[in-house]
Protein backbone atom coordinates (compact mmCIF):
# COMPACT_ATOMS: atom_id res chain seq x y z
CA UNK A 1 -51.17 -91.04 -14.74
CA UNK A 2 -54.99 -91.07 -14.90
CA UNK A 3 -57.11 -89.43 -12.18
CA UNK A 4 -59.13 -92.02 -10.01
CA UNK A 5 -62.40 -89.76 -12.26
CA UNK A 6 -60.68 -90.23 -15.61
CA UNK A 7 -60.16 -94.22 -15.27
CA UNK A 8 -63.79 -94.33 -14.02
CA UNK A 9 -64.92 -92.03 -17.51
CA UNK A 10 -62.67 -93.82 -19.69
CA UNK A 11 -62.98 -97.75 -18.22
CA UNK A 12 -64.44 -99.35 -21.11
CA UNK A 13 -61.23 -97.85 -23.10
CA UNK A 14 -59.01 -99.21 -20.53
CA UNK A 15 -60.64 -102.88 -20.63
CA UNK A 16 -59.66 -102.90 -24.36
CA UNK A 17 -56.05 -104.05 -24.70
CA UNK A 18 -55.70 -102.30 -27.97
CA UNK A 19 -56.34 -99.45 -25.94
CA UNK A 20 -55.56 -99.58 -22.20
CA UNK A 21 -54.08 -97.22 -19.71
CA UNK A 22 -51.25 -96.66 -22.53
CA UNK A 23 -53.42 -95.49 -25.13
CA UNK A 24 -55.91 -93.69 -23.34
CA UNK A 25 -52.60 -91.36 -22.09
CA UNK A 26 -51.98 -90.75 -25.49
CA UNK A 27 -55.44 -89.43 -26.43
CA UNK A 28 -55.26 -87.26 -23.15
CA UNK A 29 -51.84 -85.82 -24.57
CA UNK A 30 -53.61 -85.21 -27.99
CA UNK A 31 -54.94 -82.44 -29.72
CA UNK A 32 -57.18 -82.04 -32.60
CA UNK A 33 -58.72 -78.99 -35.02
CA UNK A 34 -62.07 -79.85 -35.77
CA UNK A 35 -62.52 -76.89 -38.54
CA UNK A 36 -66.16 -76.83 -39.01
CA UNK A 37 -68.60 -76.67 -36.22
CA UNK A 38 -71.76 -77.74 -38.75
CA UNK A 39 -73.20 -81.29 -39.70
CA UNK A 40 -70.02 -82.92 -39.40
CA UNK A 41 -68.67 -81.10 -36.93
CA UNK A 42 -71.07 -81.56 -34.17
CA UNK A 43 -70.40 -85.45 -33.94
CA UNK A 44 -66.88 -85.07 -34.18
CA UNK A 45 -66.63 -82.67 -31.53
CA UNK A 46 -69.16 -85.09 -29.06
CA UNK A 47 -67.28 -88.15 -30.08
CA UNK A 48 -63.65 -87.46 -29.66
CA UNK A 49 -64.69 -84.95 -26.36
CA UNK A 50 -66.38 -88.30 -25.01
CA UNK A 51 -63.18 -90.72 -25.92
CA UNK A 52 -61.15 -88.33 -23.86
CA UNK A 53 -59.09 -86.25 -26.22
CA UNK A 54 -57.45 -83.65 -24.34
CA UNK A 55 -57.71 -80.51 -26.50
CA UNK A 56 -60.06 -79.88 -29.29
CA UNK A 57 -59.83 -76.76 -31.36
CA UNK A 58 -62.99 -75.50 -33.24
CA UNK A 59 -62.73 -73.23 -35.80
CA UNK A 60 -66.32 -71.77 -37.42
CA UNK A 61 -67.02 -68.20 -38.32
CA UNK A 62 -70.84 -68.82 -38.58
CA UNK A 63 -73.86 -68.51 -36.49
CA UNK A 64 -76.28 -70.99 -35.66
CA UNK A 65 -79.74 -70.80 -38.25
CA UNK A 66 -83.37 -72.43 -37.42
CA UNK A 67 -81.97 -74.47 -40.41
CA UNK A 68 -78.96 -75.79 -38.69
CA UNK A 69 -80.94 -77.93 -36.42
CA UNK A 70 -82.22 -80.58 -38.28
CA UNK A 71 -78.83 -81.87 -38.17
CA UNK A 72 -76.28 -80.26 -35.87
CA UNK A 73 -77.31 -81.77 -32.96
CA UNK A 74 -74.75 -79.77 -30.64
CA UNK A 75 -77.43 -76.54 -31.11
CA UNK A 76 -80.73 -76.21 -29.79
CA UNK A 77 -83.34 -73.31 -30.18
CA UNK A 78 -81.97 -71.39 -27.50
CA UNK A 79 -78.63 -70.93 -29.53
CA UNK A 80 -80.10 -69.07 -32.25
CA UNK A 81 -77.54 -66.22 -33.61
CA UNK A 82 -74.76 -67.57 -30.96
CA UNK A 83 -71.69 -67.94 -32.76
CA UNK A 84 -71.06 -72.04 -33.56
CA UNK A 85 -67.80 -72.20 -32.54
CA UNK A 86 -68.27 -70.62 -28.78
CA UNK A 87 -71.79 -72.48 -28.52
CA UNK A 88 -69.98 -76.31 -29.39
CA UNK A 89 -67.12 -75.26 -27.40
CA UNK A 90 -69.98 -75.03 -24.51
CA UNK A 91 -71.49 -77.63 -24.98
CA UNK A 92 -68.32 -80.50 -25.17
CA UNK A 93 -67.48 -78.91 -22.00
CA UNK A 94 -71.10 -80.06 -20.30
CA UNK A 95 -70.30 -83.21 -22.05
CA UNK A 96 -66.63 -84.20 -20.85
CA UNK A 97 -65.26 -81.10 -18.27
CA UNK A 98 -62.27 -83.16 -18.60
CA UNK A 99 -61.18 -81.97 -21.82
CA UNK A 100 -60.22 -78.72 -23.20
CA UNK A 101 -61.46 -76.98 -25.82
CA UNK A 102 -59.94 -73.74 -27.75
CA UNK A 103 -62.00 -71.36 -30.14
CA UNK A 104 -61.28 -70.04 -33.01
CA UNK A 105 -64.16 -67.51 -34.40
CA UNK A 106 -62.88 -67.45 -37.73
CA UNK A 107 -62.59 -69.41 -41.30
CA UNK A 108 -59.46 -71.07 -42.33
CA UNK A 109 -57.79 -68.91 -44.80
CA UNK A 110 -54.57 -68.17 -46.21
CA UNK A 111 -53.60 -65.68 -43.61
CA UNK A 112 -54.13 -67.89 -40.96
CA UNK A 113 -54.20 -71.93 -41.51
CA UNK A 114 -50.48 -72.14 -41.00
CA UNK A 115 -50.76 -70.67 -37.26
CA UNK A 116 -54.21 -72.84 -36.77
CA UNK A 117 -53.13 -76.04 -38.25
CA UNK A 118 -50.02 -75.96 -36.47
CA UNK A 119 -50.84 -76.10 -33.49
CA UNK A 120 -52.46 -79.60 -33.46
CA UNK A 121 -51.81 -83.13 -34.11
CA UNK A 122 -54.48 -83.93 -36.46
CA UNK A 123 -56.90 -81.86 -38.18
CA UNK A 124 -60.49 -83.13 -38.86
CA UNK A 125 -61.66 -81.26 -42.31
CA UNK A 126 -66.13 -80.89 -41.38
CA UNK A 127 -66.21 -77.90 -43.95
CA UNK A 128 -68.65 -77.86 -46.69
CA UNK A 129 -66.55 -76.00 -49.18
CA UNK A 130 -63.79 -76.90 -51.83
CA UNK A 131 -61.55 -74.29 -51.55
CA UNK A 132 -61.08 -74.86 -47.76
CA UNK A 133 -60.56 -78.59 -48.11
CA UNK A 134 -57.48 -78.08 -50.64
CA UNK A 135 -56.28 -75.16 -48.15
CA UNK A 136 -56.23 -77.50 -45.30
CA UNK A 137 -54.78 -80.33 -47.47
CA UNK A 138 -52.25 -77.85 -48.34
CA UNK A 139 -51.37 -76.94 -44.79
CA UNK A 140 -51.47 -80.12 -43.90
CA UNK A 141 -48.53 -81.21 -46.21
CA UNK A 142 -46.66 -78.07 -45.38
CA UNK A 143 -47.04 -78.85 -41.70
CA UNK A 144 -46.46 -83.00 -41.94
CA UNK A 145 -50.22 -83.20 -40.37
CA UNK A 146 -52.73 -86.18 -41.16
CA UNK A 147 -56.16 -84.85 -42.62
CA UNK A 148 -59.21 -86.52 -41.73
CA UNK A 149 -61.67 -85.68 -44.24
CA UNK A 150 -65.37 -86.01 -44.68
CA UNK A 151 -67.76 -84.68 -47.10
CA UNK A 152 -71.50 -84.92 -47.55
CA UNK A 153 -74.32 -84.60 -50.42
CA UNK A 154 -77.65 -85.38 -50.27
CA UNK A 155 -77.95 -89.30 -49.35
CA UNK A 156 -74.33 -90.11 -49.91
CA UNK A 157 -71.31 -89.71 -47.87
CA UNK A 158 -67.70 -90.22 -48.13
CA UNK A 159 -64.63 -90.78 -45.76
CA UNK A 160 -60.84 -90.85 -46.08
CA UNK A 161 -57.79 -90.10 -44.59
CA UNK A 162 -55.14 -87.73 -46.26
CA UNK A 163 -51.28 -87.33 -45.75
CA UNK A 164 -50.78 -90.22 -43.11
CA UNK A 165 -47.42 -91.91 -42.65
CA UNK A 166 -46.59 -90.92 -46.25
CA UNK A 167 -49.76 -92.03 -47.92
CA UNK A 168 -51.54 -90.36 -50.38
CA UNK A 169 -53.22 -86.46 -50.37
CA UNK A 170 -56.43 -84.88 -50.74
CA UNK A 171 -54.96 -84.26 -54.72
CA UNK A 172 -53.83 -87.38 -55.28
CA UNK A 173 -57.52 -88.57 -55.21
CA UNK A 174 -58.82 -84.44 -56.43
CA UNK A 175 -56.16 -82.95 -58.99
CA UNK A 176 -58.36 -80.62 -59.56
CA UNK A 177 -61.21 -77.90 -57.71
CA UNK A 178 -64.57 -78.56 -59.82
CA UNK A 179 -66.60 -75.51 -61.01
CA UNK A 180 -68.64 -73.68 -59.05
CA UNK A 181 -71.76 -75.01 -60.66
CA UNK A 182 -70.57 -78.57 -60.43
CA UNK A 183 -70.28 -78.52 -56.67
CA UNK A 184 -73.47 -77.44 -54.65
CA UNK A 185 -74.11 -77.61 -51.15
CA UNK A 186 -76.78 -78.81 -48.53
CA UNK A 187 -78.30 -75.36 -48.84
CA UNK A 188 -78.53 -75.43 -52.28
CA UNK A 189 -79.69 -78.96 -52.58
CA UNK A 190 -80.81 -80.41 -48.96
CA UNK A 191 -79.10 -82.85 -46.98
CA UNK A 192 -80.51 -86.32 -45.24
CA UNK A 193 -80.38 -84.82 -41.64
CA UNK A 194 -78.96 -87.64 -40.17
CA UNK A 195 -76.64 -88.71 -42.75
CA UNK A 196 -73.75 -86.12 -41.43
CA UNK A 197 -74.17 -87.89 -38.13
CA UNK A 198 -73.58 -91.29 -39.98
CA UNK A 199 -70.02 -89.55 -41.96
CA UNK A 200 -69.16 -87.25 -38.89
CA UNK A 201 -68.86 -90.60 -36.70
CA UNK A 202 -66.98 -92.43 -38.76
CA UNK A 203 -64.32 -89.46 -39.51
CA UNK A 204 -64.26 -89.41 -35.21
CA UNK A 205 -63.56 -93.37 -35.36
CA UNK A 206 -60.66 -92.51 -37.92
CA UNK A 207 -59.26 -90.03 -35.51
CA UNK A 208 -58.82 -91.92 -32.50
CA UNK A 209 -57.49 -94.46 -34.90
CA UNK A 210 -54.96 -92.42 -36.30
CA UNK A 211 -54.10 -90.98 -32.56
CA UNK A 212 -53.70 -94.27 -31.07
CA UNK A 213 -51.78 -95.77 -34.00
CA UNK A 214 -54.00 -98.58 -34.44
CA UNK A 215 -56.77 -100.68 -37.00
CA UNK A 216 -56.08 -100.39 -40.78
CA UNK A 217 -56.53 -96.27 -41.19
CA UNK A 218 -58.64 -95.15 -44.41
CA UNK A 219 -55.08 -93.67 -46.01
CA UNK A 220 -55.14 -94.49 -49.93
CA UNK A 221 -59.11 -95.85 -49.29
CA UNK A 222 -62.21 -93.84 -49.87
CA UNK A 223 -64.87 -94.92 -47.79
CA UNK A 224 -68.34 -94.17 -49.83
CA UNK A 225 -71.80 -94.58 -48.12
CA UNK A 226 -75.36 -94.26 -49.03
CA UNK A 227 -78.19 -93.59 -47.04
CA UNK A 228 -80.84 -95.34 -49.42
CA UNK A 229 -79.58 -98.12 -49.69
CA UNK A 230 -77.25 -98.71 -46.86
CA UNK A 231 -74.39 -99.98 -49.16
CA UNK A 232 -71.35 -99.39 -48.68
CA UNK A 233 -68.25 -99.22 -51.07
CA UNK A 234 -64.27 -98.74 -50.81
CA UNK A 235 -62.04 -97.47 -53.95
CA UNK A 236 -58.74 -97.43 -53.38
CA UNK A 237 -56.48 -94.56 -55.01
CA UNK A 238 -52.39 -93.98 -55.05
CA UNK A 239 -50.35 -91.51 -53.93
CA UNK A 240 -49.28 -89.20 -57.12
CA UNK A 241 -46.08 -87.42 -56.38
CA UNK A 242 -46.66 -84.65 -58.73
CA UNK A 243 -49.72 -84.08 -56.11
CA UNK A 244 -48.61 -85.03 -52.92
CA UNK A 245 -45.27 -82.48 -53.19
CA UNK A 246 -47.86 -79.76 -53.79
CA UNK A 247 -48.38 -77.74 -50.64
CA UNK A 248 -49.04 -73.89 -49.82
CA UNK A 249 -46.09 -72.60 -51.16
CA UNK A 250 -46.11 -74.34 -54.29
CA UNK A 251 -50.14 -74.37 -54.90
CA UNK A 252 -52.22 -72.18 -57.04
CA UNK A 253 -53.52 -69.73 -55.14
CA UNK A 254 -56.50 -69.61 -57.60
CA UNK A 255 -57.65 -72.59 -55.83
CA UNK A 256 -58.40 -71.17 -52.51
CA UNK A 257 -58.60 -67.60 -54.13
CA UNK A 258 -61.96 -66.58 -52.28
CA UNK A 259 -60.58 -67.74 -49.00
CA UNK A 260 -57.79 -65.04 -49.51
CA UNK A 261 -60.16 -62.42 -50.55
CA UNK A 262 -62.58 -63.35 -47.87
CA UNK A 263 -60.87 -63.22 -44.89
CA UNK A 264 -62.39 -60.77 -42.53
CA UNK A 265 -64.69 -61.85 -40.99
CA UNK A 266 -67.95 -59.35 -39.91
CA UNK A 267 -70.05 -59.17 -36.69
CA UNK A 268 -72.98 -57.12 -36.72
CA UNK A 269 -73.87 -54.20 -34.12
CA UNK A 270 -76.96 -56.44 -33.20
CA UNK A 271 -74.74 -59.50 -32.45
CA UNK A 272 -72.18 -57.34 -30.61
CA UNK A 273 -74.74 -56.03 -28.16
CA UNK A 274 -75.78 -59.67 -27.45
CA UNK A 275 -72.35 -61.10 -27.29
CA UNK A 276 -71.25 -57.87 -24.85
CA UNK A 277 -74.50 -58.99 -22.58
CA UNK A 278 -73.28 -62.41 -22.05
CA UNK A 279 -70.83 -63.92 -19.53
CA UNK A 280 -67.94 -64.18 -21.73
CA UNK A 281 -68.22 -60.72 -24.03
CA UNK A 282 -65.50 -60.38 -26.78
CA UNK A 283 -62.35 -58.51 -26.60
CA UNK A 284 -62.98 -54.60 -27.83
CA UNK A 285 -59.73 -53.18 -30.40
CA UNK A 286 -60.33 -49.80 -31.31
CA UNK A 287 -58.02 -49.06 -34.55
CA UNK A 288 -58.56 -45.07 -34.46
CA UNK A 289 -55.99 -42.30 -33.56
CA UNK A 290 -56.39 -41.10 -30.12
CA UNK A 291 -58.51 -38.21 -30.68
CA UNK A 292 -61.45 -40.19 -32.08
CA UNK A 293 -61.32 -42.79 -29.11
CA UNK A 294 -61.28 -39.43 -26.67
CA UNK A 295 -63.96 -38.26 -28.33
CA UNK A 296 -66.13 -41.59 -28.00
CA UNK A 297 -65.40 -45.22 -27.97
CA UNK A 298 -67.14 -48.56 -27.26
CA UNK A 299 -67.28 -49.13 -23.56
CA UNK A 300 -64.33 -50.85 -22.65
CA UNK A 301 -62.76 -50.78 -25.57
CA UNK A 302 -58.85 -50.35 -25.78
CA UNK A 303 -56.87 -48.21 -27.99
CA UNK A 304 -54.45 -50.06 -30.98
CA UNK A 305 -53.92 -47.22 -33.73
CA UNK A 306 -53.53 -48.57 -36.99
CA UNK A 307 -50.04 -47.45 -37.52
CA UNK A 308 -49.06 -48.65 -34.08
CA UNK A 309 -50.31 -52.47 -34.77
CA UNK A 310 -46.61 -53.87 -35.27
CA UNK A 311 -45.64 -52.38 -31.29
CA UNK A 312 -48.94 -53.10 -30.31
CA UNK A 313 -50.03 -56.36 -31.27
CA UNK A 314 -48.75 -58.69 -28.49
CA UNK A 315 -51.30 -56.87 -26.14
CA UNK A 316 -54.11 -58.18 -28.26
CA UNK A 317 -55.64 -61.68 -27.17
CA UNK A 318 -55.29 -64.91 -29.32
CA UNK A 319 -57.26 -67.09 -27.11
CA UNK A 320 -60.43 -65.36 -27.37
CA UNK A 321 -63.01 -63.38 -29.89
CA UNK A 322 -61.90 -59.60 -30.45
CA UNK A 323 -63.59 -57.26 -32.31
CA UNK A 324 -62.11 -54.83 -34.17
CA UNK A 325 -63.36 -51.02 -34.63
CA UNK A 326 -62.74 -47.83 -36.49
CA UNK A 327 -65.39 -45.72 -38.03
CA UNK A 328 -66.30 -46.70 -40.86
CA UNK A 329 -65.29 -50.69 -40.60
CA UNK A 330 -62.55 -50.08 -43.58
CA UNK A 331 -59.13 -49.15 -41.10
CA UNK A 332 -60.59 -52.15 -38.78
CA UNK A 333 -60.62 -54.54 -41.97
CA UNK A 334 -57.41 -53.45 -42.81
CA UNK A 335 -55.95 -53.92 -39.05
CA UNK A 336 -57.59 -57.82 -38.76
CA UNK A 337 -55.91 -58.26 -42.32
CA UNK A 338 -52.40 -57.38 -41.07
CA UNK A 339 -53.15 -59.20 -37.63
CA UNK A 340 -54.09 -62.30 -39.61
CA UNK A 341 -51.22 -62.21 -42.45
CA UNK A 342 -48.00 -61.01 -40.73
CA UNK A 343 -49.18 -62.11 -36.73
CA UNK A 344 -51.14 -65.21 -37.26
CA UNK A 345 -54.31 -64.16 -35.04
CA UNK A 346 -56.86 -66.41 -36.02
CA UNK A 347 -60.07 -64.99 -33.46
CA UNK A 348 -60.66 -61.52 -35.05
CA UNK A 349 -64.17 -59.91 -36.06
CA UNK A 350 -64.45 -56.96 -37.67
CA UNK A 351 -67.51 -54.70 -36.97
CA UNK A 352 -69.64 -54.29 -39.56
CA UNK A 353 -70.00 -50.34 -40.38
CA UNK A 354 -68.07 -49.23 -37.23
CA UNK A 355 -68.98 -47.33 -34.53
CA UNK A 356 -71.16 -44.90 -36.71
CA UNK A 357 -73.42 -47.97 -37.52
CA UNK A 358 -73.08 -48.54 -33.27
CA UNK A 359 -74.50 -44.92 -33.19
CA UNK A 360 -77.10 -45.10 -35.75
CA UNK A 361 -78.91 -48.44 -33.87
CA UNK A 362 -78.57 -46.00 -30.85
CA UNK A 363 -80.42 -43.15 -32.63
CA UNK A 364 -83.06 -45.71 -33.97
């Protein structure tokens, strides 16, 4: 049942009939992976937090940038260097204390999108990347998940929803990846700032519509929008079986490859300190052999020698950021690979130079 606060929150829901007390259980029940805390992201996350979804997973490796906030309205000047996903996870929680949220520090890559997507009911795709959106259209099919994606450039948008009730794919409408040079980004070529609020809203409408099982879902439709003009367009594509069957067993790997390559992911000694000053400091793994932690170690940092990670692993968090140590930063990035490939951890950070770069800031 609803609390006597959650049917005062939620009472415009419950006057709709489409919705109700019914429905607004079911979003309560739900949980989504919002992977991309950015442009897209940030509307997602305040939208579906405000309808009353009950868990929302984020899952961003970045940091907020000056340059973020002319559109990712979750961040404010204050949140410089924070990582995204721990700073949106903050602030849905001011928004709706109601509803949980679970972080994920990292990128979506190959070592870790089966553990992340399946954990959730839908995922909502906010990344600005190819590679990623085929990985999580990949998963996705693997898993039997429905992808909400959304995708930005300049003054035009785009909507659709993948791999719903047996509808089409992300490669049913995309065979193939384009080139490198054929698909730049809002860094490269600038982005309308309010245009991801515009696509990030209307991937949140899709969401709830695809959670409560109701309107005429954007499966085998591409919604297309532009800014300029305000016109608004709607092709409508098939499902392709050769496509659709594809998933991440059967894809190319060359179409994700730098997601596989690319998937440690670094903290700095700067952004360590700061993080290890705040309320909620990160998990410490130290990866050396007992003699190097006796002889010095970050302060409360616990011992997980590389060779022991297979007995050891289970004592390492999943529901919050660790970062991993060593000397150098070359055993650690080994450790998070192994942690990420054959245990599914999906929160790790890997210290960028190890703890002689921690000694050298000391010295300086």
């Amino acid at each position: 049942m609803l609390s006597t606060e959650e049917r005062q929150r939620y009472r415009r829901h419950l006057q709709l009939p489409e919705i109700g007390e019914a429905g607004q259980l079911t979003l309560k029940k739900s949980r989504v992976l919002v992977v991309g805390a950015g442009g897209l992201g940030c509307p997602v996350l305040q939208y579906l937090a405000a309808a009353g979804v009950g868990t929302l997973g984020i899952v961003d490796a970045d940091t907020v940038d000056i340059s973020n906030l002319q559109r990712q309205i979750l961040y404010g000047p204050a949140d410089l260097g924070r990582p995204k996903a721990e700073t949106a996870a903050q602030a849905v929680h001011r928004l709706n204390p109601l509803v949980k949220t679970e972080v994920h520090g990292c990128r979506a890559t190959l070592g870790n999108v089966r553990e992340l997507v399946g954990r959730y009911d839908v995922v909502v795709d906010g990344s600005d990347n190819f590679p990623t959106r085929y990985l999580l259209n990949d998963a996705c099919v693997s898993l039997g998940k429905p992808l909400i994606s959304g995708a930005i450039y300049k003054f035009e948008g785009q909507v659709s929803v993948f791999n719903y009730q047996g509808g089409p794919t992300y490669r049913c409408l995309f065979p193939q990846s384009p080139a490198a040079a054929e698909a730049p980004n809002c860094e490269a070529t600038g982005v309308l700032g309010v245009l991801p609020g515009l696509i990030g809203t209307a991937q949140a409408t899709e969401t709830l519509k695809v959670l409560l099982g109701m309107g005429e879902v954007l499966s085998g439709r591409l919604w297309l929008f532009d800014a300029l003009t305000f016109q608004t367009r709607i092709l409508k594509f098939a499902r392709r079986p050769e496509q659709a069957a594809i998933n991440l067993d059967t894809a190319n790997p060359d179409d994700y490859a730098d997601l596989c390559t690319a998937g440690v992911n670094q903290i700095s000694v700067a952004e360590l300190r700061r993080q290890l000053e705040s309320a909620h400091p990160p998990f410490l793994l130290d990866v050396r052999e007992p003699e190097e932690y006796l002889a010095g170690h970050l302060p409360g940092a616990t011992l997980l020698p590389l060779g022991s990670l297979h007995k050891g692993a289970g004592s390492v968090p999943r529901q919050h950021p660790v970062v991993v140590y060593c000397r150098s930063g070359r055993r650690s990035e080994q450790a998070i690979t192994r942690l990420q490939t054959e245990f599914g951890f999906a929160n790790l950070l890997n210290l960028n130079g190890g703890i002689l770069a921690w000694q050298e800031e000391e010295v300086y």
